[in-house]
C-alpha atoms as a PDB file:
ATOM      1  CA  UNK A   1      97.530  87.374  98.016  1.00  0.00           C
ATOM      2  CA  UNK A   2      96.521  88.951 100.901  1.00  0.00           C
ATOM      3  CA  UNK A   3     100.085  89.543 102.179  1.00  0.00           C
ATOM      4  CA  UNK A   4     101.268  91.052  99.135  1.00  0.00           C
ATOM      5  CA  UNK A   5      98.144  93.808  98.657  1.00  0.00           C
ATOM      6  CA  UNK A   6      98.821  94.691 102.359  1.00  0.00           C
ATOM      7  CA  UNK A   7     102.630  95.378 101.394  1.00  0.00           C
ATOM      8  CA  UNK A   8     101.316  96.660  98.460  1.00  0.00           C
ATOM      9  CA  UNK A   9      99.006  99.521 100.594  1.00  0.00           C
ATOM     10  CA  UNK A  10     101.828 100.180 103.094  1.00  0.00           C
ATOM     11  CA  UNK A  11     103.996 100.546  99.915  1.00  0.00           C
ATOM     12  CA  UNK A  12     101.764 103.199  98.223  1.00  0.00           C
ATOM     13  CA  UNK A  13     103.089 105.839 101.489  1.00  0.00           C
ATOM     14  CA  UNK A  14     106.879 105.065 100.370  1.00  0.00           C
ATOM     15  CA  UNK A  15     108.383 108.121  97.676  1.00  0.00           C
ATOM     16  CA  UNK A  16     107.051 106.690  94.352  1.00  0.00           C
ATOM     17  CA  UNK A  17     108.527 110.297  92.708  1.00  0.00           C
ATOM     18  CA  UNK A  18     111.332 112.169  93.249  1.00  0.00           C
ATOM     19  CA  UNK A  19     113.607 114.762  91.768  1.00  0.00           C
ATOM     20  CA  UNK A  20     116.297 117.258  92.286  1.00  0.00           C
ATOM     21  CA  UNK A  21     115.104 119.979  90.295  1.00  0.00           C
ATOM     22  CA  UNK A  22     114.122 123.644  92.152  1.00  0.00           C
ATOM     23  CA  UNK A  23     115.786 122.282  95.188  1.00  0.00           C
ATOM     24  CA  UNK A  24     114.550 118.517  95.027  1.00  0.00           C
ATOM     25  CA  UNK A  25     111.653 116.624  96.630  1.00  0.00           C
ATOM     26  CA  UNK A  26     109.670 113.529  96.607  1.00  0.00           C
ATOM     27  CA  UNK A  27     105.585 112.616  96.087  1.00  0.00           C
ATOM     28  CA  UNK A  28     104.118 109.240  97.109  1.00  0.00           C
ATOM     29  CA  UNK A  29     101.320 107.836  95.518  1.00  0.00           C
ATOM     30  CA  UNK A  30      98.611 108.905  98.130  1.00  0.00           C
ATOM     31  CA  UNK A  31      99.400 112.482  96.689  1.00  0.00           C
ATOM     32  CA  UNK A  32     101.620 113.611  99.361  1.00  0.00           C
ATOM     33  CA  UNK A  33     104.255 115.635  98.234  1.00  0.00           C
ATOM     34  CA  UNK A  34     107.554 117.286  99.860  1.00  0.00           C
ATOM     35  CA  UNK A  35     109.657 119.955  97.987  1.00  0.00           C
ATOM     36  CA  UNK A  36     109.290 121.142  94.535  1.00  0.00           C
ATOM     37  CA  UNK A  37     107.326 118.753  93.291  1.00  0.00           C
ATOM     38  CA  UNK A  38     103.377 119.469  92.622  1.00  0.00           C
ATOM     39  CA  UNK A  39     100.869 116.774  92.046  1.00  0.00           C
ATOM     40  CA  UNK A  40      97.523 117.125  90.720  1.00  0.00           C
ATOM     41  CA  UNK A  41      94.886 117.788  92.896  1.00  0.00           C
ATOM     42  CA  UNK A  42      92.020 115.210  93.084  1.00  0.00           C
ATOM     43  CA  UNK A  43      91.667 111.092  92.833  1.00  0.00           C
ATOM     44  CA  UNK A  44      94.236 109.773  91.402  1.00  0.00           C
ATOM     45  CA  UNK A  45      94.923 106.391  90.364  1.00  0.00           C
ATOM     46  CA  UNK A  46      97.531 106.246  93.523  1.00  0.00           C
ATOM     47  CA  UNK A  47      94.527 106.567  95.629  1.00  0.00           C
ATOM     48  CA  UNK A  48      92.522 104.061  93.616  1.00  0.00           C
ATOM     49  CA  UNK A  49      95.711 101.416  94.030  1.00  0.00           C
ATOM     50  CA  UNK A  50      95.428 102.105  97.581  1.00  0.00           C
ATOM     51  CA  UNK A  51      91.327 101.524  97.374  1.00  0.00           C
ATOM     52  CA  UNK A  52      91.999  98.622  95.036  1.00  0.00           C
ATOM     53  CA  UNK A  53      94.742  97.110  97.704  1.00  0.00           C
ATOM     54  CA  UNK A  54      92.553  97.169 100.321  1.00  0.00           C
ATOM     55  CA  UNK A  55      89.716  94.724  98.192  1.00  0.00           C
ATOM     56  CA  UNK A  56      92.800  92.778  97.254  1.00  0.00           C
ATOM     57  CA  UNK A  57      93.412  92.066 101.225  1.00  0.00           C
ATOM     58  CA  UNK A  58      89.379  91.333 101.666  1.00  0.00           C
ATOM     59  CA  UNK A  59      89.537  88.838  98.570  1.00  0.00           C
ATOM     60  CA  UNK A  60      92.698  86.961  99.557  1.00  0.00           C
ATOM     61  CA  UNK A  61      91.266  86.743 102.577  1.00  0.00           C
ATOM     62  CA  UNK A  62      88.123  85.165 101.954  1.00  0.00           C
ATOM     63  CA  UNK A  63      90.068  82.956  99.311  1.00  0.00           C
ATOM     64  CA  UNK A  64      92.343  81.921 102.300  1.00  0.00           C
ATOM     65  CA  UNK A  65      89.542  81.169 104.534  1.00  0.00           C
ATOM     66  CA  UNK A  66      87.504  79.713 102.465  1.00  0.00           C
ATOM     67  CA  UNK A  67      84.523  81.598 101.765  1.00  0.00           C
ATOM     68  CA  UNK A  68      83.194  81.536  98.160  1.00  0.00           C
ATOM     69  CA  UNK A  69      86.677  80.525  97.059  1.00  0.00           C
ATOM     70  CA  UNK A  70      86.119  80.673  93.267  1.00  0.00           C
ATOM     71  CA  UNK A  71      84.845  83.988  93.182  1.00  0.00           C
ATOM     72  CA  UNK A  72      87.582  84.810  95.835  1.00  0.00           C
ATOM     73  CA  UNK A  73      90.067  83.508  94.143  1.00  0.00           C
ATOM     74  CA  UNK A  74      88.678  85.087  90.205  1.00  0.00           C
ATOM     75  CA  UNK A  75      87.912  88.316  91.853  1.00  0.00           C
ATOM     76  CA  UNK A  76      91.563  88.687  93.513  1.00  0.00           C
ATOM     77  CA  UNK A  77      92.859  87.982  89.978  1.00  0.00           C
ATOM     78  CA  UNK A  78      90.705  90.830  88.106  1.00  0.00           C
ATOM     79  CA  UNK A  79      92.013  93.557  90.827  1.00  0.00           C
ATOM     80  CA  UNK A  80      95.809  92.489  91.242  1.00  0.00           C
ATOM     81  CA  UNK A  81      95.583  92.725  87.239  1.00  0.00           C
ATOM     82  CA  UNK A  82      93.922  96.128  87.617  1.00  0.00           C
ATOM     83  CA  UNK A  83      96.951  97.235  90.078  1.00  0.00           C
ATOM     84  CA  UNK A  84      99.380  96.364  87.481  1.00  0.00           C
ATOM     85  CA  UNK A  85      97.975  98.346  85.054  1.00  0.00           C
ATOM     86  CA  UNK A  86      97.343 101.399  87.701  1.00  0.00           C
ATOM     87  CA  UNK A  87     100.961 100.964  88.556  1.00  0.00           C
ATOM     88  CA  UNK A  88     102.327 101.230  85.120  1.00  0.00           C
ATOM     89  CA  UNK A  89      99.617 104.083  84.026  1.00  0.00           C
ATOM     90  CA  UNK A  90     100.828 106.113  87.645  1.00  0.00           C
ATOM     91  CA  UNK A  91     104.444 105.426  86.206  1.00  0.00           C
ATOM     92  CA  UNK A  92     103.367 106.487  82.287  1.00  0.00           C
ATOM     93  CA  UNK A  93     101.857 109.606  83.929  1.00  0.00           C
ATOM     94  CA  UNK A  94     104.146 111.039  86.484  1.00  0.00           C
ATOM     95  CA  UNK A  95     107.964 109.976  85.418  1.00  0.00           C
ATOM     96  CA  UNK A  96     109.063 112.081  82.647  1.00  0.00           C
ATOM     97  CA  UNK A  97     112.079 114.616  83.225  1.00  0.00           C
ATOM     98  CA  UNK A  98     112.731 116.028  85.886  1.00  0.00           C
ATOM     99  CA  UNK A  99     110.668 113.499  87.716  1.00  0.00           C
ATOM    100  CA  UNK A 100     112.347 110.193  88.434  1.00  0.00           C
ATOM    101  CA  UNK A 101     110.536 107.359  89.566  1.00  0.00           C
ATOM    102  CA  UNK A 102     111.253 106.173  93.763  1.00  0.00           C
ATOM    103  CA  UNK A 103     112.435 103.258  95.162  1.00  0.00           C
ATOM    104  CA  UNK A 104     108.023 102.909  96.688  1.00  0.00           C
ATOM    105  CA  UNK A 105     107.387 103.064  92.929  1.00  0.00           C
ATOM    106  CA  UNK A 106     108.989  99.947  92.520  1.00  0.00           C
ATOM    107  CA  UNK A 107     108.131  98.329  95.714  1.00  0.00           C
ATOM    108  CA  UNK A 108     104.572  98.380  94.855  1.00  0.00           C
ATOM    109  CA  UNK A 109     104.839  97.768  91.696  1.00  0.00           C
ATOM    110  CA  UNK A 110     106.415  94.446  92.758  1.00  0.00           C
ATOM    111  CA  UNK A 111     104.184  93.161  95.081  1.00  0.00           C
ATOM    112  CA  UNK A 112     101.710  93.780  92.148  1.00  0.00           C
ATOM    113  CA  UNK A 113     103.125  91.306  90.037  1.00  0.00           C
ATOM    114  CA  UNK A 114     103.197  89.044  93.472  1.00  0.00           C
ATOM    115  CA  UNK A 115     100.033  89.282  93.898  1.00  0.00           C
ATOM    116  CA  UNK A 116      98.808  88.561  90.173  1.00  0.00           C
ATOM    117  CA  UNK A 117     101.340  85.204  91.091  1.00  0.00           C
ATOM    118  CA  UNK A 118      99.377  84.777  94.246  1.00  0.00           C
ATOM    119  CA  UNK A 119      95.855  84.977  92.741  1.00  0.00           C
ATOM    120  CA  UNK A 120      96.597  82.977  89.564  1.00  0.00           C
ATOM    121  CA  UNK A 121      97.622  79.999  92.492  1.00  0.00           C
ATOM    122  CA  UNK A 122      95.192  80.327  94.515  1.00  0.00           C
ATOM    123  CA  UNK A 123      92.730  80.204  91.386  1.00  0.00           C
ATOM    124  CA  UNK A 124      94.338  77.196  89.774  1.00  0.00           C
ATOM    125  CA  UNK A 125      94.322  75.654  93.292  1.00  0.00           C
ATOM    126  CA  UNK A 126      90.419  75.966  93.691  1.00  0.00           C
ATOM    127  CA  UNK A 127      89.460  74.899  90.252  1.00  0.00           C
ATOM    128  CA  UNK A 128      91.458  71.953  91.224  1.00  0.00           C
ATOM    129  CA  UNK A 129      89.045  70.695  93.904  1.00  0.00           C
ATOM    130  CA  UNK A 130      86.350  69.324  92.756  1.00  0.00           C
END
Protein backbone atom coordinates (compact mmCIF):
# COMPACT_ATOMS: atom_id res chain seq x y z
CA UNK A 1 0.00 0.00 0.00
CA UNK A 2 2.62 2.01 0.94
CA UNK A 3 4.73 1.24 -2.16
CA UNK A 4 2.11 1.98 -4.51
CA UNK A 5 1.01 5.71 -2.93
CA UNK A 6 4.80 6.47 -3.02
CA UNK A 7 4.79 5.55 -6.91
CA UNK A 8 1.68 7.07 -6.92
CA UNK A 9 3.31 10.73 -5.50
CA UNK A 10 6.43 10.38 -7.69
CA UNK A 11 3.87 9.68 -10.50
CA UNK A 12 1.80 12.89 -9.95
CA UNK A 13 5.39 14.99 -11.41
CA UNK A 14 5.17 12.73 -14.74
CA UNK A 15 3.02 14.79 -17.90
CA UNK A 16 -0.58 13.80 -16.93
CA UNK A 17 -1.69 16.44 -20.04
CA UNK A 18 -0.43 17.09 -23.15
CA UNK A 19 -1.23 18.49 -26.53
CA UNK A 20 0.00 19.76 -29.79
CA UNK A 21 -2.11 22.61 -30.26
CA UNK A 22 -0.40 26.47 -30.40
CA UNK A 23 2.89 24.75 -30.64
CA UNK A 24 2.30 21.76 -28.10
CA UNK A 25 3.10 21.25 -24.41
CA UNK A 26 2.49 19.18 -21.43
CA UNK A 27 0.99 19.92 -17.55
CA UNK A 28 1.51 17.45 -14.68
CA UNK A 29 -0.75 17.16 -12.01
CA UNK A 30 1.19 19.36 -9.42
CA UNK A 31 0.11 22.25 -11.86
CA UNK A 32 3.27 22.57 -13.66
CA UNK A 33 2.88 23.33 -17.06
CA UNK A 34 5.30 23.66 -20.27
CA UNK A 35 4.07 25.17 -23.63
CA UNK A 36 0.68 26.20 -24.57
CA UNK A 37 -1.08 24.70 -22.17
CA UNK A 38 -2.63 26.87 -19.09
CA UNK A 39 -3.89 25.34 -15.93
CA UNK A 40 -5.95 26.89 -13.40
CA UNK A 41 -4.43 28.66 -10.81
CA UNK A 42 -5.03 27.43 -7.20
CA UNK A 43 -5.51 23.77 -5.33
CA UNK A 44 -6.35 21.47 -7.42
CA UNK A 45 -7.32 18.03 -6.94
CA UNK A 46 -3.64 17.07 -8.47
CA UNK A 47 -2.29 18.66 -5.44
CA UNK A 48 -4.82 17.02 -3.14
CA UNK A 49 -3.76 13.37 -4.84
CA UNK A 50 -0.36 14.33 -4.03
CA UNK A 51 -1.55 15.38 -0.20
CA UNK A 52 -3.77 12.32 -0.20
CA UNK A 53 -0.59 10.01 -1.43
CA UNK A 54 1.44 11.08 1.10
CA UNK A 55 -1.39 9.82 4.10
CA UNK A 56 -1.65 6.77 1.90
CA UNK A 57 2.32 6.11 2.56
CA UNK A 58 1.77 7.04 6.54
CA UNK A 59 -1.29 4.51 6.66
CA UNK A 60 0.34 1.60 4.82
CA UNK A 61 2.93 2.14 6.88
CA UNK A 62 1.52 1.88 10.15
CA UNK A 63 -0.67 -1.06 8.68
CA UNK A 64 2.73 -2.73 7.75
CA UNK A 65 4.21 -2.19 11.06
CA UNK A 66 1.66 -2.85 12.97
CA UNK A 67 0.35 0.01 14.71
CA UNK A 68 -3.46 0.26 15.09
CA UNK A 69 -3.75 -2.10 12.13
CA UNK A 70 -7.56 -1.97 11.69
CA UNK A 71 -7.81 1.57 11.50
CA UNK A 72 -4.56 1.41 9.35
CA UNK A 73 -5.67 -0.86 7.27
CA UNK A 74 -9.76 0.90 6.97
CA UNK A 75 -8.22 4.27 6.76
CA UNK A 76 -5.73 3.28 3.75
CA UNK A 77 -8.88 1.91 2.06
CA UNK A 78 -11.10 5.26 2.42
CA UNK A 79 -8.05 7.41 0.81
CA UNK A 80 -6.79 4.97 -2.05
CA UNK A 81 -10.72 5.04 -2.87
CA UNK A 82 -10.61 8.84 -2.65
CA UNK A 83 -7.47 8.81 -5.21
CA UNK A 84 -9.45 6.91 -7.63
CA UNK A 85 -12.06 9.14 -7.72
CA UNK A 86 -9.53 12.34 -7.74
CA UNK A 87 -7.86 10.58 -10.59
CA UNK A 88 -10.86 10.09 -12.71
CA UNK A 89 -12.46 13.70 -11.68
CA UNK A 90 -8.58 15.31 -12.72
CA UNK A 91 -9.15 13.18 -15.99
CA UNK A 92 -13.17 14.34 -16.36
CA UNK A 93 -11.81 17.89 -15.87
CA UNK A 94 -8.74 18.46 -17.88
CA UNK A 95 -8.91 15.93 -21.10
CA UNK A 96 -11.26 17.27 -23.55
CA UNK A 97 -9.89 18.45 -27.10
CA UNK A 98 -7.10 19.65 -27.62
CA UNK A 99 -5.91 18.24 -24.36
CA UNK A 100 -4.94 14.59 -24.39
CA UNK A 101 -4.38 12.77 -21.40
CA UNK A 102 -0.18 11.64 -20.60
CA UNK A 103 1.35 8.59 -20.18
CA UNK A 104 1.78 10.08 -15.76
CA UNK A 105 -2.02 10.25 -16.13
CA UNK A 106 -2.16 6.74 -16.42
CA UNK A 107 0.68 5.78 -14.28
CA UNK A 108 -0.99 7.16 -11.33
CA UNK A 109 -4.02 6.31 -12.06
CA UNK A 110 -2.74 2.71 -11.91
CA UNK A 111 -1.06 2.54 -8.88
CA UNK A 112 -4.47 3.90 -7.60
CA UNK A 113 -6.28 0.95 -8.37
CA UNK A 114 -3.01 -0.95 -6.75
CA UNK A 115 -3.34 0.53 -3.93
CA UNK A 116 -7.27 0.13 -3.42
CA UNK A 117 -5.91 -3.89 -4.14
CA UNK A 118 -3.32 -3.33 -1.49
CA UNK A 119 -5.61 -1.86 1.21
CA UNK A 120 -8.60 -4.17 0.61
CA UNK A 121 -5.62 -7.13 1.55
CA UNK A 122 -4.22 -5.76 4.05
CA UNK A 123 -7.84 -5.10 5.56
CA UNK A 124 -9.14 -8.58 4.94
CA UNK A 125 -5.79 -9.79 6.38
CA UNK A 126 -6.31 -7.95 9.82
CA UNK A 127 -9.92 -8.76 10.30
CA UNK A 128 -8.62 -12.19 9.90
CA UNK A 129 -6.63 -12.24 13.17
CA UNK A 130 -8.43 -12.51 15.84
Amino acid sequence: MALCAAVLVVAAWLPWLTTSADGGGRANAIGGAVGSIVLPRGFGPGQLIVLLGSTLIVAGAMAGRGLSERWASAAGLVISLLLVALTAWYYSLNVKPPMAAGYGLYVGGAFALAAVVCSVWALIATLGRR
